[in-house]
PDB file of N, CA and C in Angstrom:
ATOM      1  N   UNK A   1     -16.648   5.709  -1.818  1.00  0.00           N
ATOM      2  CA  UNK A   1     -15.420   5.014  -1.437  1.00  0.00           C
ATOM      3  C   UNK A   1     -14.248   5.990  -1.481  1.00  0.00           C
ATOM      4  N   UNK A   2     -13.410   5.750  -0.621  1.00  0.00           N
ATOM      5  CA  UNK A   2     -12.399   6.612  -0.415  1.00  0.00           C
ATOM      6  C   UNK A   2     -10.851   5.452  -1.346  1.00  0.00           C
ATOM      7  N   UNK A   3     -10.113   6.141  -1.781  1.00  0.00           N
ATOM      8  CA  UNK A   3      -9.083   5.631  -2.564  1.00  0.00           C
ATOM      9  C   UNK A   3      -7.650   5.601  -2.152  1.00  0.00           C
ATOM     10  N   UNK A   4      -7.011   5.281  -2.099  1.00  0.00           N
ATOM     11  CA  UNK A   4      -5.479   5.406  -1.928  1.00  0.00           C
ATOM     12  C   UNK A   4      -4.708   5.142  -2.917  1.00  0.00           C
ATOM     13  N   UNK A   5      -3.686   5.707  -3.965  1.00  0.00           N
ATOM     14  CA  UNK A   5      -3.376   4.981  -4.863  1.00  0.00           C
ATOM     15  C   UNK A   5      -1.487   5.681  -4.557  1.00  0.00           C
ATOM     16  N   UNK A   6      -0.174   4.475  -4.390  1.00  0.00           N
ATOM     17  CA  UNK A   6       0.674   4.805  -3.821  1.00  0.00           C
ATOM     18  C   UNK A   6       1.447   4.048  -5.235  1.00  0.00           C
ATOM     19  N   UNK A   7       2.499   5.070  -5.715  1.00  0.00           N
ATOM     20  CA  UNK A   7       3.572   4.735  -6.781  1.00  0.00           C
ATOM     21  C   UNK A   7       4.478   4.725  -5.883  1.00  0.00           C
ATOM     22  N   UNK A   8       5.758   3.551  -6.207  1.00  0.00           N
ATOM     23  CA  UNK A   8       7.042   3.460  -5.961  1.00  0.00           C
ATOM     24  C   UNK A   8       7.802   2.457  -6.748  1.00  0.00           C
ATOM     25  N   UNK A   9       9.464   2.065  -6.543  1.00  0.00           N
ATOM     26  CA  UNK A   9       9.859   1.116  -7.323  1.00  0.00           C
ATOM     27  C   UNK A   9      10.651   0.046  -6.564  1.00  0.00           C
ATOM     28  N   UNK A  10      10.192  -0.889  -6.493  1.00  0.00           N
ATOM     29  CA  UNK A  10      10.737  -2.152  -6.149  1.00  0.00           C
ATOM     30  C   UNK A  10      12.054  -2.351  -6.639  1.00  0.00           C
ATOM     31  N   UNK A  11      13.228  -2.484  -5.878  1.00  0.00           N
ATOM     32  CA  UNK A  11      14.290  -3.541  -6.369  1.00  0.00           C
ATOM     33  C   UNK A  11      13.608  -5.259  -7.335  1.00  0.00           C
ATOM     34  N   UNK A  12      14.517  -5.631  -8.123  1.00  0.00           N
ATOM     35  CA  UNK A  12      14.136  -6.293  -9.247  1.00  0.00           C
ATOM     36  C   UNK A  12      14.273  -7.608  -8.082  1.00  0.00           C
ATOM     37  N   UNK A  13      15.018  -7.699  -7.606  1.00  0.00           N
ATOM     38  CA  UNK A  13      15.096  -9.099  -6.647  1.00  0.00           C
ATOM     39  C   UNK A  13      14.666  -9.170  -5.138  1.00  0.00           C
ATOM     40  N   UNK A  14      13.894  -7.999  -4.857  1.00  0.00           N
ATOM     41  CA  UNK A  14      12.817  -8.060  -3.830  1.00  0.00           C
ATOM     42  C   UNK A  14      11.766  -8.382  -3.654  1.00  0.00           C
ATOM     43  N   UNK A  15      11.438  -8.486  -4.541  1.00  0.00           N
ATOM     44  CA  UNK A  15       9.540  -8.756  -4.989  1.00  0.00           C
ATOM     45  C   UNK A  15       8.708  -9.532  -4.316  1.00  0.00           C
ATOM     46  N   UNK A  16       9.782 -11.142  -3.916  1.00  0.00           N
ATOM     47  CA  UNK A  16       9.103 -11.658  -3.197  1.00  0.00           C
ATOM     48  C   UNK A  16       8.772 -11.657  -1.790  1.00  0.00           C
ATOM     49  N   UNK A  17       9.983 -10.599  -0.947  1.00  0.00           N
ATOM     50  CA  UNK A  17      10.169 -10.262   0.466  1.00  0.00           C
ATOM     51  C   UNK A  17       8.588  -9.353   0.375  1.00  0.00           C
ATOM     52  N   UNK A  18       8.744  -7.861  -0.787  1.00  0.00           N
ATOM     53  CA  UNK A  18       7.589  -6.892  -0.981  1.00  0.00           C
ATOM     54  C   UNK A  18       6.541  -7.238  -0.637  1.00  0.00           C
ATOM     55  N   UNK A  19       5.820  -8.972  -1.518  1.00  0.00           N
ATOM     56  CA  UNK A  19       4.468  -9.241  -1.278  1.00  0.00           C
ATOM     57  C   UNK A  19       4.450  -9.770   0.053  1.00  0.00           C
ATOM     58  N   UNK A  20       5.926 -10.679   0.666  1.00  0.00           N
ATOM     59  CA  UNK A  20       5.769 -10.823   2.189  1.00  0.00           C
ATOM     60  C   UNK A  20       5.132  -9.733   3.150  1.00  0.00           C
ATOM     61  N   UNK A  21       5.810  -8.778   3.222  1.00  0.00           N
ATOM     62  CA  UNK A  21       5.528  -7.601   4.010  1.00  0.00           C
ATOM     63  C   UNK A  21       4.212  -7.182   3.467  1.00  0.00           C
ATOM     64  N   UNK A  22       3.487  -6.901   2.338  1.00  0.00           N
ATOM     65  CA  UNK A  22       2.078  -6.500   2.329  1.00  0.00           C
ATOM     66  C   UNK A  22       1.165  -7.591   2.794  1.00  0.00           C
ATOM     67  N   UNK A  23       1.735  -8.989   2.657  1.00  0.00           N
ATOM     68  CA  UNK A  23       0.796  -9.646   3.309  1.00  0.00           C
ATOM     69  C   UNK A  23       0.786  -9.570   5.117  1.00  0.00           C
ATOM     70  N   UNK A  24       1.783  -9.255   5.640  1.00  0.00           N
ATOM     71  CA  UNK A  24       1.802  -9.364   7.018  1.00  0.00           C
ATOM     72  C   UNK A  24       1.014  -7.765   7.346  1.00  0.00           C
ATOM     73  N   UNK A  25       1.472  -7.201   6.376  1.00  0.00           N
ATOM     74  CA  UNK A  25       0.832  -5.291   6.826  1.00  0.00           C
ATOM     75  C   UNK A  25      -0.515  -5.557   6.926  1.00  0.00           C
ATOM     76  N   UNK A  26      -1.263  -6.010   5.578  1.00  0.00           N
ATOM     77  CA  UNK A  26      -2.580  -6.446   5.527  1.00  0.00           C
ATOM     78  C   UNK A  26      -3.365  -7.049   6.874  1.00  0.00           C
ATOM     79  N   UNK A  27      -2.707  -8.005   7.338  1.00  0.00           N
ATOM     80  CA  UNK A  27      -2.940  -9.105   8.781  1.00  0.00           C
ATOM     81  C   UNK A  27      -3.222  -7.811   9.157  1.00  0.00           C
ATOM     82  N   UNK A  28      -2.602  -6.950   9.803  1.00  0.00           N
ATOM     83  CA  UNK A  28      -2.540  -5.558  10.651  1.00  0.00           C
ATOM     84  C   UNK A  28      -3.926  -5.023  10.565  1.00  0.00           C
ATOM     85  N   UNK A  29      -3.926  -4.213   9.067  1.00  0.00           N
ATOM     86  CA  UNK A  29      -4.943  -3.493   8.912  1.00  0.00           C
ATOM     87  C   UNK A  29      -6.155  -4.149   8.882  1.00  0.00           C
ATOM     88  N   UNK A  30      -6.490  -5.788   9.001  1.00  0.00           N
ATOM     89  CA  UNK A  30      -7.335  -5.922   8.547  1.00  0.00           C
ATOM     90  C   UNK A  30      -8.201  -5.816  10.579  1.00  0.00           C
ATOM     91  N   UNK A  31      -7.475  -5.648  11.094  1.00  0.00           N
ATOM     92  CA  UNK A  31      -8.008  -6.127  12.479  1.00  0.00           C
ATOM     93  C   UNK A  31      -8.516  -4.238  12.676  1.00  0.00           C
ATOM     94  N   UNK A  32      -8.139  -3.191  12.150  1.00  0.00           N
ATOM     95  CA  UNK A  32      -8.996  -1.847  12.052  1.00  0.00           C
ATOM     96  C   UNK A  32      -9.894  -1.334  11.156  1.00  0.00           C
ATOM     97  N   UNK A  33      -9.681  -2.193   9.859  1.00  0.00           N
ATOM     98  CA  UNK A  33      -9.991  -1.284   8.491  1.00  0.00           C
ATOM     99  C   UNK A  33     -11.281  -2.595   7.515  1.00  0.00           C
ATOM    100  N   UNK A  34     -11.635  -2.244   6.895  1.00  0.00           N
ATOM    101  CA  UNK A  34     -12.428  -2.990   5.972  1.00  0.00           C
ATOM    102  C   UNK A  34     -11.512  -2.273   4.389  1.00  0.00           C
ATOM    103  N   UNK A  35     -10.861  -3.115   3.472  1.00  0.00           N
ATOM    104  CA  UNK A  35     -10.590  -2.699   2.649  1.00  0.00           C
ATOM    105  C   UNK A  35      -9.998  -3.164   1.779  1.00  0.00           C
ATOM    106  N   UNK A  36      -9.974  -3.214   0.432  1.00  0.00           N
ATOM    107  CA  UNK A  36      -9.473  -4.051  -0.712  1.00  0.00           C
ATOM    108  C   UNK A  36      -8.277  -3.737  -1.425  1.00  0.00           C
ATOM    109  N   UNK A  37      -6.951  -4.102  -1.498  1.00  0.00           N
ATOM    110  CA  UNK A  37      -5.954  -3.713  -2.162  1.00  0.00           C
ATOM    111  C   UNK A  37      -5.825  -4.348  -3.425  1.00  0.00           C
ATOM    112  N   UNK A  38      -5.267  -4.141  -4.110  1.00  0.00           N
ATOM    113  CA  UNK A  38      -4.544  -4.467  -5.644  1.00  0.00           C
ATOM    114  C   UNK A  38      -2.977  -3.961  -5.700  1.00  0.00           C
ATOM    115  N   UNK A  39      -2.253  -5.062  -5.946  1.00  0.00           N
ATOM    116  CA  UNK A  39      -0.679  -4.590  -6.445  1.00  0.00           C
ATOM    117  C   UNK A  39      -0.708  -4.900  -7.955  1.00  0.00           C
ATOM    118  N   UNK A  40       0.169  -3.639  -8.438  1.00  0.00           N
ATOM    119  CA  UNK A  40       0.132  -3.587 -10.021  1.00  0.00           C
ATOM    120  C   UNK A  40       1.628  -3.444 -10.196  1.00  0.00           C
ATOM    121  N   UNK A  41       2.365  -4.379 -10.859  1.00  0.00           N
ATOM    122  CA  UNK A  41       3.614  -4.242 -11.535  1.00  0.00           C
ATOM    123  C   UNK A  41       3.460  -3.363 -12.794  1.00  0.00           C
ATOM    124  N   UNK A  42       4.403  -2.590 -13.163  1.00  0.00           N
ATOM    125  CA  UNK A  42       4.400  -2.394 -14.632  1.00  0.00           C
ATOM    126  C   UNK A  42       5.273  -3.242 -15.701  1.00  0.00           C
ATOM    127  N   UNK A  43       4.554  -2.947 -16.894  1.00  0.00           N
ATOM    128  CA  UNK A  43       4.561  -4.233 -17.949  1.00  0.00           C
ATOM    129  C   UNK A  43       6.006  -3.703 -18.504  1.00  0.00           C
ATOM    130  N   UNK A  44       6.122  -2.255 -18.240  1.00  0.00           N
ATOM    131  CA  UNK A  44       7.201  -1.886 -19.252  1.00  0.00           C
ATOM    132  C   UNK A  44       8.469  -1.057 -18.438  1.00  0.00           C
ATOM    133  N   UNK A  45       8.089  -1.316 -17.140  1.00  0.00           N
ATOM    134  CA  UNK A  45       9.160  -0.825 -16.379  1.00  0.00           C
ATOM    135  C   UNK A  45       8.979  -1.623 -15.264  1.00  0.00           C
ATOM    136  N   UNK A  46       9.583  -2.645 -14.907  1.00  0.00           N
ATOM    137  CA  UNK A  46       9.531  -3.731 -14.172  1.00  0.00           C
ATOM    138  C   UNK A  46       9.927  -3.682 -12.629  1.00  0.00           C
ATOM    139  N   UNK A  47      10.639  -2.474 -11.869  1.00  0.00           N
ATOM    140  CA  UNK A  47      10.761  -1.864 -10.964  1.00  0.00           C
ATOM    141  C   UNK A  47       9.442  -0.974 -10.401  1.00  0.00           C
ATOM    142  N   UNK A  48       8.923  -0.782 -11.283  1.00  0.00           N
ATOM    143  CA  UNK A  48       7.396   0.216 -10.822  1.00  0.00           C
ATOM    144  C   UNK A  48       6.296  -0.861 -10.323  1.00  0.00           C
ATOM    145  N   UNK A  49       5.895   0.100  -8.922  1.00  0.00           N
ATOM    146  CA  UNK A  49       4.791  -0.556  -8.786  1.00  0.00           C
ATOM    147  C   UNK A  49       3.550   0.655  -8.119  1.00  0.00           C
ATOM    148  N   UNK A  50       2.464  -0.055  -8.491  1.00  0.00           N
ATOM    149  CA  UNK A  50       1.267   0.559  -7.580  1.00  0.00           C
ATOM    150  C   UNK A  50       0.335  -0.123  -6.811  1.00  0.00           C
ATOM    151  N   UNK A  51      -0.033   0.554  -5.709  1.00  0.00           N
ATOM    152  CA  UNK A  51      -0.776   0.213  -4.974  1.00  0.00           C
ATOM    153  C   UNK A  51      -2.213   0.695  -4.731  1.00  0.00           C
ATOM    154  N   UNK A  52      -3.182  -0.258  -5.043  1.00  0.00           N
ATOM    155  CA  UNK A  52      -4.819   1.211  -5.014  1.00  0.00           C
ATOM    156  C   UNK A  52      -5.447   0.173  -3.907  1.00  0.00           C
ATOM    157  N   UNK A  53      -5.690   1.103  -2.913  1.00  0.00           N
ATOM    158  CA  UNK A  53      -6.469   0.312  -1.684  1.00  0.00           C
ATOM    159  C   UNK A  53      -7.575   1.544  -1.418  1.00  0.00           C
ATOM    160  N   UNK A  54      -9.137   0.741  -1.418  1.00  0.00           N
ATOM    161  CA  UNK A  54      -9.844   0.930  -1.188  1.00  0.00           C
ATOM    162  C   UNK A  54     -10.776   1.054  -0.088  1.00  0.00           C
ATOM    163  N   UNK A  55     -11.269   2.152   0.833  1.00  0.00           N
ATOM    164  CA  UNK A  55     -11.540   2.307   1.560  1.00  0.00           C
ATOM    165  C   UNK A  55     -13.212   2.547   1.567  1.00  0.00           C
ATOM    166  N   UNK A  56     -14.059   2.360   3.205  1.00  0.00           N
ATOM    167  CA  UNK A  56     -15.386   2.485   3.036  1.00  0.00           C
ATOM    168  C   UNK A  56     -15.585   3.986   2.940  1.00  0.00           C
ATOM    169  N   UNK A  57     -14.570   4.903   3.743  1.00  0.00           N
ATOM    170  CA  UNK A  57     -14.796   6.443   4.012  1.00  0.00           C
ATOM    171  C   UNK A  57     -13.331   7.211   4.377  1.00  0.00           C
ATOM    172  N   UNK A  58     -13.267   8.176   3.937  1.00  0.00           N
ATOM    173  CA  UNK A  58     -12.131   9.184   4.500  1.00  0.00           C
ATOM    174  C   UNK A  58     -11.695   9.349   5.815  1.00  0.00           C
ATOM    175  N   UNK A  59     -13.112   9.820   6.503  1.00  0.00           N
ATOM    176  CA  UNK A  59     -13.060   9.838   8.219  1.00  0.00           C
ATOM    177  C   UNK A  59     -12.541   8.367   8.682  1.00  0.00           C
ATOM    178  N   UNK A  60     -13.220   7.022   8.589  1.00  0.00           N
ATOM    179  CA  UNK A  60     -12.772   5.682   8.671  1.00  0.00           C
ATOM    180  C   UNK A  60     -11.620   5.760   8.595  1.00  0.00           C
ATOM    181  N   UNK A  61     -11.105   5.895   7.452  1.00  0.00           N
ATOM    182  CA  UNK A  61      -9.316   5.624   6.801  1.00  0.00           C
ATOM    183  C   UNK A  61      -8.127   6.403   8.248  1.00  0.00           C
ATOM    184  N   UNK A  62      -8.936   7.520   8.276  1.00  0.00           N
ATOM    185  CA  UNK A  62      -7.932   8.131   8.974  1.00  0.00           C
ATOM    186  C   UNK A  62      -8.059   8.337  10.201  1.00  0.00           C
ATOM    187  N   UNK A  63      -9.240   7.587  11.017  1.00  0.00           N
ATOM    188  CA  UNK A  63      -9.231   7.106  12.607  1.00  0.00           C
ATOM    189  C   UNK A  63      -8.847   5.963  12.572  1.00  0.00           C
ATOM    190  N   UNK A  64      -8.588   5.193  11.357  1.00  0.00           N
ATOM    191  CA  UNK A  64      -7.890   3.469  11.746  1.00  0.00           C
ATOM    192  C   UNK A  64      -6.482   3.704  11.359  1.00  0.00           C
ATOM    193  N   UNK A  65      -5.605   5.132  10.751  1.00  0.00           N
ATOM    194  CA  UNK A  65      -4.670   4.991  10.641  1.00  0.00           C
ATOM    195  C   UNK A  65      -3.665   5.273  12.034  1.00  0.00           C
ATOM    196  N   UNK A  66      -4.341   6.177  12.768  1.00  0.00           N
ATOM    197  CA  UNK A  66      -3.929   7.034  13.746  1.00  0.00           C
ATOM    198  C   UNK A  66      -3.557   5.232  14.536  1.00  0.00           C
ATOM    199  N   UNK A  67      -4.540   4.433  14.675  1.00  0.00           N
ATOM    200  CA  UNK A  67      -4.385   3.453  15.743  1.00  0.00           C
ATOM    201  C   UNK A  67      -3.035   2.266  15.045  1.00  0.00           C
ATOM    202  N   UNK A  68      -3.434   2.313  13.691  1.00  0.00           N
ATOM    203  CA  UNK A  68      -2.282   0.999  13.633  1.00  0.00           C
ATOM    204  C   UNK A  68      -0.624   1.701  13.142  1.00  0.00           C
ATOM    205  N   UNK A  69      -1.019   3.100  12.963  1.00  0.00           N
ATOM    206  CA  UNK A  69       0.766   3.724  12.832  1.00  0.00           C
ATOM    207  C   UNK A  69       0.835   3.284  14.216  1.00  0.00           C
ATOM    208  N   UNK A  70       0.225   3.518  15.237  1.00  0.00           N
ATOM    209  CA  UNK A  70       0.746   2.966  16.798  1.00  0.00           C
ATOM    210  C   UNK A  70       1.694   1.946  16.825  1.00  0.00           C
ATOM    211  N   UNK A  71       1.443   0.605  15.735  1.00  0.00           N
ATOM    212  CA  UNK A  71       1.879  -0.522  15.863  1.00  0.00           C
ATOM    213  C   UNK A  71       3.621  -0.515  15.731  1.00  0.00           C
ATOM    214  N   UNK A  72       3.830  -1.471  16.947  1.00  0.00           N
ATOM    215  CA  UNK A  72       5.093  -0.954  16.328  1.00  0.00           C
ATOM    216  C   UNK A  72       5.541  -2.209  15.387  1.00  0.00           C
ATOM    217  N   UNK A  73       4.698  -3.019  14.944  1.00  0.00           N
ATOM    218  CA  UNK A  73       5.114  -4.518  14.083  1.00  0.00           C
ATOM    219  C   UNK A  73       4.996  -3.402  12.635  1.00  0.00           C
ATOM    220  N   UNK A  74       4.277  -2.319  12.679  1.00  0.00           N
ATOM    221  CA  UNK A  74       3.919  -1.936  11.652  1.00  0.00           C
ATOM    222  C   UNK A  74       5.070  -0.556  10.995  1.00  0.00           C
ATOM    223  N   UNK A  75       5.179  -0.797  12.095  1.00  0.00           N
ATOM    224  CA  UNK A  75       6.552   0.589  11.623  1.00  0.00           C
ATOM    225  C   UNK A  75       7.432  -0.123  11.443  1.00  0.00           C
ATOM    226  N   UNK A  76       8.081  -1.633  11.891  1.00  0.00           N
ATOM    227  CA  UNK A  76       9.080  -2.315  11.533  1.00  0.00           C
ATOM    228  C   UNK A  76       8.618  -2.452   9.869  1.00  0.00           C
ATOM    229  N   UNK A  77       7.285  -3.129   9.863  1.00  0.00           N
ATOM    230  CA  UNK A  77       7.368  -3.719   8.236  1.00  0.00           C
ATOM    231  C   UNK A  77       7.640  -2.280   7.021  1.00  0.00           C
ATOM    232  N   UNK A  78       7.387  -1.241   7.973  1.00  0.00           N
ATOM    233  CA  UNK A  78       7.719   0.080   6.451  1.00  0.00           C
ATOM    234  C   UNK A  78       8.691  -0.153   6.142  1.00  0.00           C
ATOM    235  N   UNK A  79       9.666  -0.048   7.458  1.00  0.00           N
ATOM    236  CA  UNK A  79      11.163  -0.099   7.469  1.00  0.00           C
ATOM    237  C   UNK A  79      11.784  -0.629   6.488  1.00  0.00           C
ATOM    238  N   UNK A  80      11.384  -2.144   6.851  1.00  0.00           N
ATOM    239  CA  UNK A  80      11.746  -3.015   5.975  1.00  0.00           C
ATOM    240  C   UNK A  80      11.347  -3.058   4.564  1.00  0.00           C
ATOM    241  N   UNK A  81      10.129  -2.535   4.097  1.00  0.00           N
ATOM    242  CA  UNK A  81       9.710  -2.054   3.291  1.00  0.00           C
ATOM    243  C   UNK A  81      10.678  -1.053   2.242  1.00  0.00           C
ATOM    244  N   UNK A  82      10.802  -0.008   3.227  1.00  0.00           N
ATOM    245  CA  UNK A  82      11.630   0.915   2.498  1.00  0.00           C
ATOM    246  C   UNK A  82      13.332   0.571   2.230  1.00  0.00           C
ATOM    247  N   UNK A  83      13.423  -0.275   2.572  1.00  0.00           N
ATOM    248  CA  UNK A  83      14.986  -0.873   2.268  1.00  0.00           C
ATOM    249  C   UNK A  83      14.781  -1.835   0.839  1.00  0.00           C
ATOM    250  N   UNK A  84      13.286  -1.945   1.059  1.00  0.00           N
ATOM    251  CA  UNK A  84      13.306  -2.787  -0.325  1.00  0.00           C
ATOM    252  C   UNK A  84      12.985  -1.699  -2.335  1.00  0.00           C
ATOM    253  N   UNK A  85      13.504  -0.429  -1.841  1.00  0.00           N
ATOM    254  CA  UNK A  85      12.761   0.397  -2.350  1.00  0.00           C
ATOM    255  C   UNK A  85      14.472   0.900  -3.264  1.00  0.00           C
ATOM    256  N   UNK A  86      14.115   1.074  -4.429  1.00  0.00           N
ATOM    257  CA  UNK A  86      15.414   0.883  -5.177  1.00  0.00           C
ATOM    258  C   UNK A  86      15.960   2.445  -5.263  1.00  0.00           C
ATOM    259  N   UNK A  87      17.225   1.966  -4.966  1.00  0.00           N
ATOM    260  CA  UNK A  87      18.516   3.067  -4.523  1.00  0.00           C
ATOM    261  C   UNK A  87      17.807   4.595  -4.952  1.00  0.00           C
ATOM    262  N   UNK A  88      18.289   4.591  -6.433  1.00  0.00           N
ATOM    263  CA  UNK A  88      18.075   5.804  -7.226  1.00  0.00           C
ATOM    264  C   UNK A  88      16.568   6.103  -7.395  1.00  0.00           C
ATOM    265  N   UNK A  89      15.590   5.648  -6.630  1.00  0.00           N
ATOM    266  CA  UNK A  89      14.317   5.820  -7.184  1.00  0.00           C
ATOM    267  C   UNK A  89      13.714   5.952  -4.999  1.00  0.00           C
ATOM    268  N   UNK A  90      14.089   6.398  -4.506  1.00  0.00           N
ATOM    269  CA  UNK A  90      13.347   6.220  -2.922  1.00  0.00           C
ATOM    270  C   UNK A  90      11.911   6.678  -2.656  1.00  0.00           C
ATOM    271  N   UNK A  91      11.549   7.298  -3.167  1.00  0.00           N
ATOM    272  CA  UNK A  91      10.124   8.131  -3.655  1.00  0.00           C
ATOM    273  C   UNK A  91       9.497   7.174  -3.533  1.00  0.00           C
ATOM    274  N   UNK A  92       8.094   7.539  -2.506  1.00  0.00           N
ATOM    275  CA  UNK A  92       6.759   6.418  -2.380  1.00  0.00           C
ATOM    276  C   UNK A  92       5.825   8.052  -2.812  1.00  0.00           C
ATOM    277  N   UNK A  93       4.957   8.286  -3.882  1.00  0.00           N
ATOM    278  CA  UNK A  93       4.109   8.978  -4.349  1.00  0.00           C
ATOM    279  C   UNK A  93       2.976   8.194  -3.621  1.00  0.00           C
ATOM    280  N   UNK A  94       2.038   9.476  -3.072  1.00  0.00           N
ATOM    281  CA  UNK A  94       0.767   9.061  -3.024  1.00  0.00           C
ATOM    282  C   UNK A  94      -0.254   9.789  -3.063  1.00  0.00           C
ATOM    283  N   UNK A  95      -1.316   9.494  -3.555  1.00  0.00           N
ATOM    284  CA  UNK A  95      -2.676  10.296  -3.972  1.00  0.00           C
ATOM    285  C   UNK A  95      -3.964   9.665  -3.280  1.00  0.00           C
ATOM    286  N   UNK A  96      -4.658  10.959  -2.984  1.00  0.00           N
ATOM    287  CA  UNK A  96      -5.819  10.197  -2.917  1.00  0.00           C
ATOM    288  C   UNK A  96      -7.269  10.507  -3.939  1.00  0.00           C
ATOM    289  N   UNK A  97      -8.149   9.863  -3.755  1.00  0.00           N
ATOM    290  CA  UNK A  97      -9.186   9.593  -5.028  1.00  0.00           C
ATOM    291  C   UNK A  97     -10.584   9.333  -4.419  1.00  0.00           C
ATOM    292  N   UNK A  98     -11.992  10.044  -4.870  1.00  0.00           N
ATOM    293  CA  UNK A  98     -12.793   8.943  -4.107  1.00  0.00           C
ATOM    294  C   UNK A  98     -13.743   8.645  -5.298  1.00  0.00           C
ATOM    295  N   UNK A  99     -14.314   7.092  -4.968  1.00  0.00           N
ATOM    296  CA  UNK A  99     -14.576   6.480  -6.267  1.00  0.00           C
ATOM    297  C   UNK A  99     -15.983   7.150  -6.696  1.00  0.00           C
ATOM    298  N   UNK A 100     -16.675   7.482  -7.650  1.00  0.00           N
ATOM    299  CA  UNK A 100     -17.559   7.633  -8.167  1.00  0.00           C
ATOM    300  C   UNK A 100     -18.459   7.314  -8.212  1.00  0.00           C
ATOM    301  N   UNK A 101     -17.916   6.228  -9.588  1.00  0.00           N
ATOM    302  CA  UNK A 101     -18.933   5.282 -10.303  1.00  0.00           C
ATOM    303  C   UNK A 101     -18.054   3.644 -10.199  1.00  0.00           C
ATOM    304  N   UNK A 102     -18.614   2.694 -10.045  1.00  0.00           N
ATOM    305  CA  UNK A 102     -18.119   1.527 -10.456  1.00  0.00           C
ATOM    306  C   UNK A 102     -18.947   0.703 -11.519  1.00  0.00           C
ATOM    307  N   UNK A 103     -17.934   0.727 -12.523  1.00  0.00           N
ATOM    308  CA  UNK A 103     -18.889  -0.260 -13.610  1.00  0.00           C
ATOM    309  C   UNK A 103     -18.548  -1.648 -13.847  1.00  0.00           C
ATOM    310  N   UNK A 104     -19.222  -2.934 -14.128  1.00  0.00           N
ATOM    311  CA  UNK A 104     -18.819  -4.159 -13.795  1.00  0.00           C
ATOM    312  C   UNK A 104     -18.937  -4.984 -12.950  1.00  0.00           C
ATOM    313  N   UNK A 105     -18.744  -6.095 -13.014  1.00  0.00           N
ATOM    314  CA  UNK A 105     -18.317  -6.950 -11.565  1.00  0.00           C
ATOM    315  C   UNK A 105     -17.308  -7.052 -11.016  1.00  0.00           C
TER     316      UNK A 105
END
């Protein structure tokens, strides 16, 4: 599995527009991509967030990105996205990871 894991910080009174826009981004990707996200607030800094979306393959990830950056519904929602992204903190960090081992259900 291929990984994505993206730090940034939410304005404190955006949160609910934030999960708007990942749910409409999602709609998007789901019509190129097979893949599982998780949003993680932090417990002790309430502006932080992460994002780990899971992919089937590297090559995959990045022939379905080429097609839906095309979108232009999808370049609006960054936009909007990034306006929701707090003043002194504009930084979207991102890494990538590929999974290993999975233990559990």
């Amino acid at each position: 599995m291929f990984v994505k894991i993206y730090e940034y910080h939410i304005q404190k009174d955006k949160v609910e527009q934030y999960l708007a826009i990942q749910e409409k981004a999602s709609e998007i990707y789901n019509r190129y991509l097979d893949f599982h996200t998780v949003y993680l607030n932090s417990k002790t800094e309430e502006t932080k967030w992460l994002e780990i979306t899971r992919y089937k393959d590297e090559d995959t990830y990045n022939k379905s990105m080429e097609l839906i950056n095309e979108q232009k519904e999808i370049q609006d929602l960054f936009e909007t996205f990034q306006s929701l992204l707090l003043t002194e903190k504009r930084e979207i960090r991102e890494e990538d990871f590929l999974e290993m081992k999975e233990i559990g259900k």
